[in-house]
Every structure is written in C-alpha cells, then in structure tokens.
C-alpha atoms as a PDB file:
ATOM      1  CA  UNK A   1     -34.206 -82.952 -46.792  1.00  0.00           C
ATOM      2  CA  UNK A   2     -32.461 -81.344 -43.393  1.00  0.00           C
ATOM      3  CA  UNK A   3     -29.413 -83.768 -43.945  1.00  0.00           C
ATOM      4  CA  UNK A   4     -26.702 -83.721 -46.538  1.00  0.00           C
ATOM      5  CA  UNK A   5     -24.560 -86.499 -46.264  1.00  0.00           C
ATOM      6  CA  UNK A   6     -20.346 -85.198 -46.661  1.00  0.00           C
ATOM      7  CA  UNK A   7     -17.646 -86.882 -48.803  1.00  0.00           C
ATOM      8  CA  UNK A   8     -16.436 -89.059 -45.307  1.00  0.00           C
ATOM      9  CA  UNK A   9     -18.827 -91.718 -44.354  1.00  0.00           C
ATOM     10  CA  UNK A  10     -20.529 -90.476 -41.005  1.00  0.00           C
ATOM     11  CA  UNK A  11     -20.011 -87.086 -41.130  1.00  0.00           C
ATOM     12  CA  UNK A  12     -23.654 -85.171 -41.739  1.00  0.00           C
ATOM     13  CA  UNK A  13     -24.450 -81.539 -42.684  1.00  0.00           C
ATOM     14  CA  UNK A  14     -27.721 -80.661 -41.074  1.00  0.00           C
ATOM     15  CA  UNK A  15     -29.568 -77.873 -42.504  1.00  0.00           C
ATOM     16  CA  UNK A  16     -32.591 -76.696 -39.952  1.00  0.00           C
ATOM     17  CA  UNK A  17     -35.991 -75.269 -41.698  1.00  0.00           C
ATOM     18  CA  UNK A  18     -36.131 -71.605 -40.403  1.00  0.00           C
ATOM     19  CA  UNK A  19     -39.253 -70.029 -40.191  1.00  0.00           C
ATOM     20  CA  UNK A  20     -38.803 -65.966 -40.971  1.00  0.00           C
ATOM     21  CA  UNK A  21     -40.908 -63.199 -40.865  1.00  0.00           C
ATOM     22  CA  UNK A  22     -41.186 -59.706 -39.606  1.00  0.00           C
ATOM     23  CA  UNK A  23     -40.193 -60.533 -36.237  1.00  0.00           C
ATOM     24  CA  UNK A  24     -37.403 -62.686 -36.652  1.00  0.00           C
ATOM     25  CA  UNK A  25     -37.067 -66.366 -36.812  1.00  0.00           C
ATOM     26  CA  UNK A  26     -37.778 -69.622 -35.258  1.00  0.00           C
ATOM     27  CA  UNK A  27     -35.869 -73.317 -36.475  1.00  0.00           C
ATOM     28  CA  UNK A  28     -35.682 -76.534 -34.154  1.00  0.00           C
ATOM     29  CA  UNK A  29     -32.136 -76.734 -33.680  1.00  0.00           C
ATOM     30  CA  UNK A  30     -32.484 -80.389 -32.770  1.00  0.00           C
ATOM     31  CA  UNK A  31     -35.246 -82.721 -32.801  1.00  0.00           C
ATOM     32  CA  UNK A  32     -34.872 -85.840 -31.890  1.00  0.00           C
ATOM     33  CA  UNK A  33     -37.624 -88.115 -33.725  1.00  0.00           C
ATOM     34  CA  UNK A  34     -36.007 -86.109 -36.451  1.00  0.00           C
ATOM     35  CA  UNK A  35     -32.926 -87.185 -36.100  1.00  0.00           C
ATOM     36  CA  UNK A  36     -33.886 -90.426 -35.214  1.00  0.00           C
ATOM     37  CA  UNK A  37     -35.730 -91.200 -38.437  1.00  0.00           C
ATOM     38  CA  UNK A  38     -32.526 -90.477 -40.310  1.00  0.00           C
ATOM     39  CA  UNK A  39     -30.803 -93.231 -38.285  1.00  0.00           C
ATOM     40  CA  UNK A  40     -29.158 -90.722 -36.590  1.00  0.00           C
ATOM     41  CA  UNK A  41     -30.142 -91.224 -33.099  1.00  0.00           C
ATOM     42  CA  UNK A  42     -27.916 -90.199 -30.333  1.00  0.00           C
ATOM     43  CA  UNK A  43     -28.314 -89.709 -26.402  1.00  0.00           C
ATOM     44  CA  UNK A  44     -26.832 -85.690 -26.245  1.00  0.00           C
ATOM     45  CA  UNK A  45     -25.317 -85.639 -22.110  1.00  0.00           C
ATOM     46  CA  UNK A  46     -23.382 -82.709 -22.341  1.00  0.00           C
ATOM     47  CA  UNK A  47     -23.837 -79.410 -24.074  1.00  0.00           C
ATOM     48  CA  UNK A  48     -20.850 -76.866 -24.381  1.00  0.00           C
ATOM     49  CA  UNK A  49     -20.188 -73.245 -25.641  1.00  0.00           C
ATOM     50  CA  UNK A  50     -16.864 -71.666 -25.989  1.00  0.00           C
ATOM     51  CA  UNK A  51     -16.362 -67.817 -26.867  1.00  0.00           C
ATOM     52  CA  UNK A  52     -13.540 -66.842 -28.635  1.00  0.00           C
ATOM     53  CA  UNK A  53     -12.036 -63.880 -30.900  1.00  0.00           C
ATOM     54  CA  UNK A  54     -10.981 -63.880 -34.297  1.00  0.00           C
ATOM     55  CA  UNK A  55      -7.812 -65.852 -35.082  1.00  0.00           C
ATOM     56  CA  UNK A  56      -8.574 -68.405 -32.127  1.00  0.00           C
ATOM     57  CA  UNK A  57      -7.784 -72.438 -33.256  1.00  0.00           C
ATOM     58  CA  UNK A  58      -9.421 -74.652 -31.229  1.00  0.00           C
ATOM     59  CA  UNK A  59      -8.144 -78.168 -31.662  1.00  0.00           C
ATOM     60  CA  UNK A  60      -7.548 -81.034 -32.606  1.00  0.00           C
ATOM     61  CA  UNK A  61      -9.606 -82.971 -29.996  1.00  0.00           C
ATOM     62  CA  UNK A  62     -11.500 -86.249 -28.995  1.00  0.00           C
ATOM     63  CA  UNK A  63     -11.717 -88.340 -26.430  1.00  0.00           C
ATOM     64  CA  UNK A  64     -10.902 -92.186 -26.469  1.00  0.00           C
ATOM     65  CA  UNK A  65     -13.164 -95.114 -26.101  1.00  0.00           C
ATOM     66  CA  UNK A  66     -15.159 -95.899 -23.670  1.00  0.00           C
ATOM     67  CA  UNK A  67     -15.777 -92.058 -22.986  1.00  0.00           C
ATOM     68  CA  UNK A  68     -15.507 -91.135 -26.662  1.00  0.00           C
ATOM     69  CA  UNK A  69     -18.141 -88.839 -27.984  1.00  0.00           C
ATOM     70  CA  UNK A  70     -20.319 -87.939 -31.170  1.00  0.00           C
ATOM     71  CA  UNK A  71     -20.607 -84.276 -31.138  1.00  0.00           C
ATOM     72  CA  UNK A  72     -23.252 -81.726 -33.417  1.00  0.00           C
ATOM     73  CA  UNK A  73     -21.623 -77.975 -33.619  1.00  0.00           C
ATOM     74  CA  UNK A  74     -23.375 -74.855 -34.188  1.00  0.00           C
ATOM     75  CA  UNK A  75     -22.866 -71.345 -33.920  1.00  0.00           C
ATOM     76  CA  UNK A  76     -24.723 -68.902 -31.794  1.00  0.00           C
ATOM     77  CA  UNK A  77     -22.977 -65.324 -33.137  1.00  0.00           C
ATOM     78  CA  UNK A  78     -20.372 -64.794 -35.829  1.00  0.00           C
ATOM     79  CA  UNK A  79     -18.650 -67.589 -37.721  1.00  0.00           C
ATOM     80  CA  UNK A  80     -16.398 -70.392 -37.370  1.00  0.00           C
ATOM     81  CA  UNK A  81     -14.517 -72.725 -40.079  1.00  0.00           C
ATOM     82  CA  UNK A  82     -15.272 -76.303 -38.665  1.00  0.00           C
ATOM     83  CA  UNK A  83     -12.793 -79.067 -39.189  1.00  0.00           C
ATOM     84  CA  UNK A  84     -13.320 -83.025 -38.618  1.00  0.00           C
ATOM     85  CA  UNK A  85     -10.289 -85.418 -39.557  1.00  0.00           C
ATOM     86  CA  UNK A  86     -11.070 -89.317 -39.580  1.00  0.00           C
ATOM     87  CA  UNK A  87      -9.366 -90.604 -37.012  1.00  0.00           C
ATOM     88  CA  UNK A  88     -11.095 -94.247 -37.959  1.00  0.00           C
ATOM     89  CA  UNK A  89      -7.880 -97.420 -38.585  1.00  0.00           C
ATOM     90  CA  UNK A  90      -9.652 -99.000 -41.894  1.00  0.00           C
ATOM     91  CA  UNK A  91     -11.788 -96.300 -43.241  1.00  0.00           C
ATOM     92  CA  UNK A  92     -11.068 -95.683 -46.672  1.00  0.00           C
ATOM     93  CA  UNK A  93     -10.813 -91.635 -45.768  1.00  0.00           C
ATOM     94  CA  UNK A  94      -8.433 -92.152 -42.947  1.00  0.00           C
ATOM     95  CA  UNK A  95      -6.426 -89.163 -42.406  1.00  0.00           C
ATOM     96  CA  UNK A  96      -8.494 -87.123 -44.761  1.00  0.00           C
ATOM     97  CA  UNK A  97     -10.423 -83.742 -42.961  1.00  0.00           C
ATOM     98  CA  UNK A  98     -13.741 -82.024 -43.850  1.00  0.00           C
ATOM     99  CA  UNK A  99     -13.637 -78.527 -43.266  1.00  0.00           C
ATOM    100  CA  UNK A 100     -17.043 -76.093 -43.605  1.00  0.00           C
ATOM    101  CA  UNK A 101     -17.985 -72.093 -42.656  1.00  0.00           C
ATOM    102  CA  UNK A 102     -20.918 -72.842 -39.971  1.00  0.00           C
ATOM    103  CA  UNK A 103     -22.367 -69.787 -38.769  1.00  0.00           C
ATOM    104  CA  UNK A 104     -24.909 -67.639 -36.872  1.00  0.00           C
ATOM    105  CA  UNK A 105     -26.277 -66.446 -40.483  1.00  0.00           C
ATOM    106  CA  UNK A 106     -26.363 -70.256 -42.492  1.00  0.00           C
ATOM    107  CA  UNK A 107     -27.586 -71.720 -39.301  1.00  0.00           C
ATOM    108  CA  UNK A 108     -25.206 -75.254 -40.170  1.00  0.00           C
ATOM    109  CA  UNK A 109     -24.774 -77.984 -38.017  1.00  0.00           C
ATOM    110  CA  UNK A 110     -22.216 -80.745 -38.267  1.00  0.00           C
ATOM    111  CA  UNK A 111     -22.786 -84.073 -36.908  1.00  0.00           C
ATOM    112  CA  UNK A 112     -19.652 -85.756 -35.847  1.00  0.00           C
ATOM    113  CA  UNK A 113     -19.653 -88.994 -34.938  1.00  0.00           C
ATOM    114  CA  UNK A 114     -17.072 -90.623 -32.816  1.00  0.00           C
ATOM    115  CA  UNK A 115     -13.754 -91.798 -34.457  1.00  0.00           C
ATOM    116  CA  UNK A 116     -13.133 -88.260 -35.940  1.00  0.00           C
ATOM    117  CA  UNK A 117     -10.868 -85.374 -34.013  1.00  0.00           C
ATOM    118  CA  UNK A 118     -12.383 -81.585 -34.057  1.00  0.00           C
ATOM    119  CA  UNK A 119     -11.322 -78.637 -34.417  1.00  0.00           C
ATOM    120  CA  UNK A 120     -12.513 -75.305 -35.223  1.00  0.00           C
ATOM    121  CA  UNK A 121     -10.625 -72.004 -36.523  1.00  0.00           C
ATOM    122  CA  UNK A 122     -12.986 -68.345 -35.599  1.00  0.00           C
ATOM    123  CA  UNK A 123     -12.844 -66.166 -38.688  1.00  0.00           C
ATOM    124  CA  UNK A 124     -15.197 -63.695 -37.661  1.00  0.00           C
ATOM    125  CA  UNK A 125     -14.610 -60.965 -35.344  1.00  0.00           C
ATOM    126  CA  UNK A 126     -16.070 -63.253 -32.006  1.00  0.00           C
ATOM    127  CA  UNK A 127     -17.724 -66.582 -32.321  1.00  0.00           C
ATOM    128  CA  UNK A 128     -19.933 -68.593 -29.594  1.00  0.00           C
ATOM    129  CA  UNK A 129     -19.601 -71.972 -30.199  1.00  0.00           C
ATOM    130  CA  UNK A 130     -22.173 -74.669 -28.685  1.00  0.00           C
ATOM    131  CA  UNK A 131     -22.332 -78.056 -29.268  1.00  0.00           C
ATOM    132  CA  UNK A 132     -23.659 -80.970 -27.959  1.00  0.00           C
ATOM    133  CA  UNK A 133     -21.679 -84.571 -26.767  1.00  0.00           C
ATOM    134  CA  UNK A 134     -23.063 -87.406 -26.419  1.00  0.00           C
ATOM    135  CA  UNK A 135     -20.768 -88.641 -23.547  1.00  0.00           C
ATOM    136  CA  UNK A 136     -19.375 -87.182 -20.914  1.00  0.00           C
ATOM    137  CA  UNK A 137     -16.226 -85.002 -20.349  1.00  0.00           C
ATOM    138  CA  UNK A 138     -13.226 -86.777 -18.947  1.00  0.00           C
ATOM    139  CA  UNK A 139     -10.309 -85.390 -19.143  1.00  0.00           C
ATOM    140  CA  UNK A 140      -8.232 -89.115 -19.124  1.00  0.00           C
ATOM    141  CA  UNK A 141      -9.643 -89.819 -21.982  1.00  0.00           C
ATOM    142  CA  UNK A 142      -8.846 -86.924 -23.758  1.00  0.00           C
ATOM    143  CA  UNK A 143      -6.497 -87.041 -27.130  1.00  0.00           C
ATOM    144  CA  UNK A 144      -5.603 -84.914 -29.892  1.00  0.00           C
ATOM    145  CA  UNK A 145      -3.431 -84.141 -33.092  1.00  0.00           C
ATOM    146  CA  UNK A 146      -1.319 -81.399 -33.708  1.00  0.00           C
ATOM    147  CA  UNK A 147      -3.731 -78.562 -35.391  1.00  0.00           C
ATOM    148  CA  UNK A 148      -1.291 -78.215 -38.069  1.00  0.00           C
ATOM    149  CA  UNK A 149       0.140 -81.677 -38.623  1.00  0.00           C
ATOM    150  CA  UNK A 150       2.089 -81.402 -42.700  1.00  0.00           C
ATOM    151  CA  UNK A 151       0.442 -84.660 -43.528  1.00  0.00           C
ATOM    152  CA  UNK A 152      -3.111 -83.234 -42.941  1.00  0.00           C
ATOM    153  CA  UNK A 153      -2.576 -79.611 -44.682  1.00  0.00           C
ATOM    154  CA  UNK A 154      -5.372 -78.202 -43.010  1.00  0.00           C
ATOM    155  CA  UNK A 155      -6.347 -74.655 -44.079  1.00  0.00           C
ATOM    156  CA  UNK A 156      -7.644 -72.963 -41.374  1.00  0.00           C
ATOM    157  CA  UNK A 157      -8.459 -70.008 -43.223  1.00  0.00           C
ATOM    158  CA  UNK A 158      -6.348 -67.850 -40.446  1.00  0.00           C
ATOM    159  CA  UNK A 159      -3.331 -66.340 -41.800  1.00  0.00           C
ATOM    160  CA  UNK A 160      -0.160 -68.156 -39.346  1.00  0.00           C
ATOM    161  CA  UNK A 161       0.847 -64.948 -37.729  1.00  0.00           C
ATOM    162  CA  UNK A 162      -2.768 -64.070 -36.747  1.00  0.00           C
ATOM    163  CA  UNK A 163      -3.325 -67.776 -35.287  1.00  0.00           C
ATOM    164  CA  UNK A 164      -3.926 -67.962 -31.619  1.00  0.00           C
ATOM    165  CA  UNK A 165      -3.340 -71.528 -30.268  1.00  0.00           C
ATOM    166  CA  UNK A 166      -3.475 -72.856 -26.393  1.00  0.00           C
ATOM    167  CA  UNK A 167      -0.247 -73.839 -25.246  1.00  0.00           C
ATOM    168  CA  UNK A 168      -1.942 -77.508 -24.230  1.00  0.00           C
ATOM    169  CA  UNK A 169      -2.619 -77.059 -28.382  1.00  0.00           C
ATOM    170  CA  UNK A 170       0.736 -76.807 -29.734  1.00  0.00           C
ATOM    171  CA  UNK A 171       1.844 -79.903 -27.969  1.00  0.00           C
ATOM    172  CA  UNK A 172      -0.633 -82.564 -29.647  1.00  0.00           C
ATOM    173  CA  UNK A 173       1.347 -85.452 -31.978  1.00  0.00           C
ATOM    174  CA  UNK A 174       0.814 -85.710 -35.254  1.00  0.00           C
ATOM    175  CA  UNK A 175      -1.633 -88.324 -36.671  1.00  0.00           C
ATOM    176  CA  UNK A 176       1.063 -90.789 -37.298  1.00  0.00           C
ATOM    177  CA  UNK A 177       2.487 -90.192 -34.280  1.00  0.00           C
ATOM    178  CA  UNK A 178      -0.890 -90.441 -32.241  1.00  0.00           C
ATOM    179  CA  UNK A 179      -2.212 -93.644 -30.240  1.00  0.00           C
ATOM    180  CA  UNK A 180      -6.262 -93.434 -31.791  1.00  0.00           C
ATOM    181  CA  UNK A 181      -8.410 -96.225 -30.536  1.00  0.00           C
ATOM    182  CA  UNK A 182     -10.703 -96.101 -33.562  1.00  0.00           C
ATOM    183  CA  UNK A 183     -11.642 -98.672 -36.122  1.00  0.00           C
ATOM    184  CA  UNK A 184     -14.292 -98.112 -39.060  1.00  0.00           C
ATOM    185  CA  UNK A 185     -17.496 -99.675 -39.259  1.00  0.00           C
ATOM    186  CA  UNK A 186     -19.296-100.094 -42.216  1.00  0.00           C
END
C-alpha cells in the first residue's frame, strides 16, 4: 500500500512504487485514479518549487478559507525536514506538529490537507522543493505562525545559529495568538 496514514487524522505519507534498473528509475509521482481510490481526491491548480541552501526555514504558512489549500510536498534534489501543525479548532491533535525527512533519495510525499500550517527546514546542502496546491495563491488570504512558537517545540533539526529565516518569517504570531479559520471534521 502507497499510503501510510500519520498519527494526525488527515495527514498521509505517500510512498510511490519506483521502478529501478540499470538506467535509472521511473515512479508516478501522482496519479490521480490512485489517489482517488484512497478517498483522496483533490483538484491540484497550482504547482510550486522553491530552492534553497542548507539552514533555510521556510514557514509556518497557509492560507485561510475560501482560498485555503491542501498541498502534497516532494523533493526534487537533496533533503528537507517537513513540518505540518494542526491548525484544526476541535481536533483532538490541535496544536500538535508532524515532522518527517522527505527527500530526493526516499522519494516521500506528504499530503496535507487544509486546516494544517507548513513549514519546511533544508538540512542538506541545497534542496528543490515542489509541491502541488489545490487552490490558488492569494496573498490576502495568507496566514502563518511563528516557526518557533515555545508552545509547539518544533525541532527543526537546524542548529539556531545556522537558521536562516525571511524577515516576513520572524514576524508570524504564535498559535494562540493567531486568528485560524479552521474547524475539524470527522
């Protein structure tokens, strides 16, 4: 089976089948009858790739409803520690993050619904990122949560003084302190 589910309700490991031999390899990256027959069936709009060096923190983002978005992450070269926090008001893993290594080697995805902010720390030398939304960029919808918020305890397996963050980055609330539009449904 492609598609181990995670310890928060929603989130999905996918795990493509990669065909090797002496020339290299071929996977499906996304199919979407396969997807589909796991229940998993989203309309991808938008894909996007990011390059960044070791040390790099991307996040916390998502966008708020109606232009909020599911999202699947991969990585194209290097490797990347991938974070999702449940952003969801009633889930009973509210606040709580998954965090897993996703990259050109393990050939990972992560699904990530909506109702969950993202984030993503590069621990190899360079990483490009590409993922795929299901709704469109707008930029007044965007939201986010400070990338290391004490009440989350991320570990972003980047030691502090070796942490690159955007400036737009640092200035994210905290969780407690941030307006989500989210509500869990079972």
């Amino acid at each position: 089976m492609p598609f181990n589910k995670t310890d928060i309700p929603g989130l999905v490991l996918f795990q493509p089948k990669v065909f090797e031999d002496s020339r290299g390899y071929f996977f499906e990256s996304f199919n979407k009858a396969v997807f589909a027959a796991e229940g998993l069936a989203f309309d991808w709009v938008q894909d996007n790739e990011s390059y960044s060096g070791y040390g790099v923190i991307r996040g916390l983002h998502f966008q708020n409803h109606p232009k909020a978005q599911a999202k699947l992450i991969r990585v194209l070269e290097g490797k990347i520690y991938d974070v999702a926090v449940d952003i969801r008001e009633g889930s009973p893993t509210f606040g709580k993050w998954f965090g897993v290594e996703l990259s050109s080697e393990n050939k990972l995805q992560l699904l990530i619904p909506k109702g969950f902010a993202h984030g993503f720390s590069v621990i190899s030398e360079t990483a490009k990122v590409l993922y795929k939304c299901d709704n469109l960029y707008d930029k007044n919808a965007e939201g986010g949560i400070m990338y290391n918020d004490a009440d989350l305890n991320i570990d972003w397996k980047i030691p502090a003084d070796k942490s690159i963050i955007s400036d737009k980055d640092l200035h994210h609330p905290s969780l407690k302190d941030c307006n989500t539009q989210f509500i869990f449904e079972e």
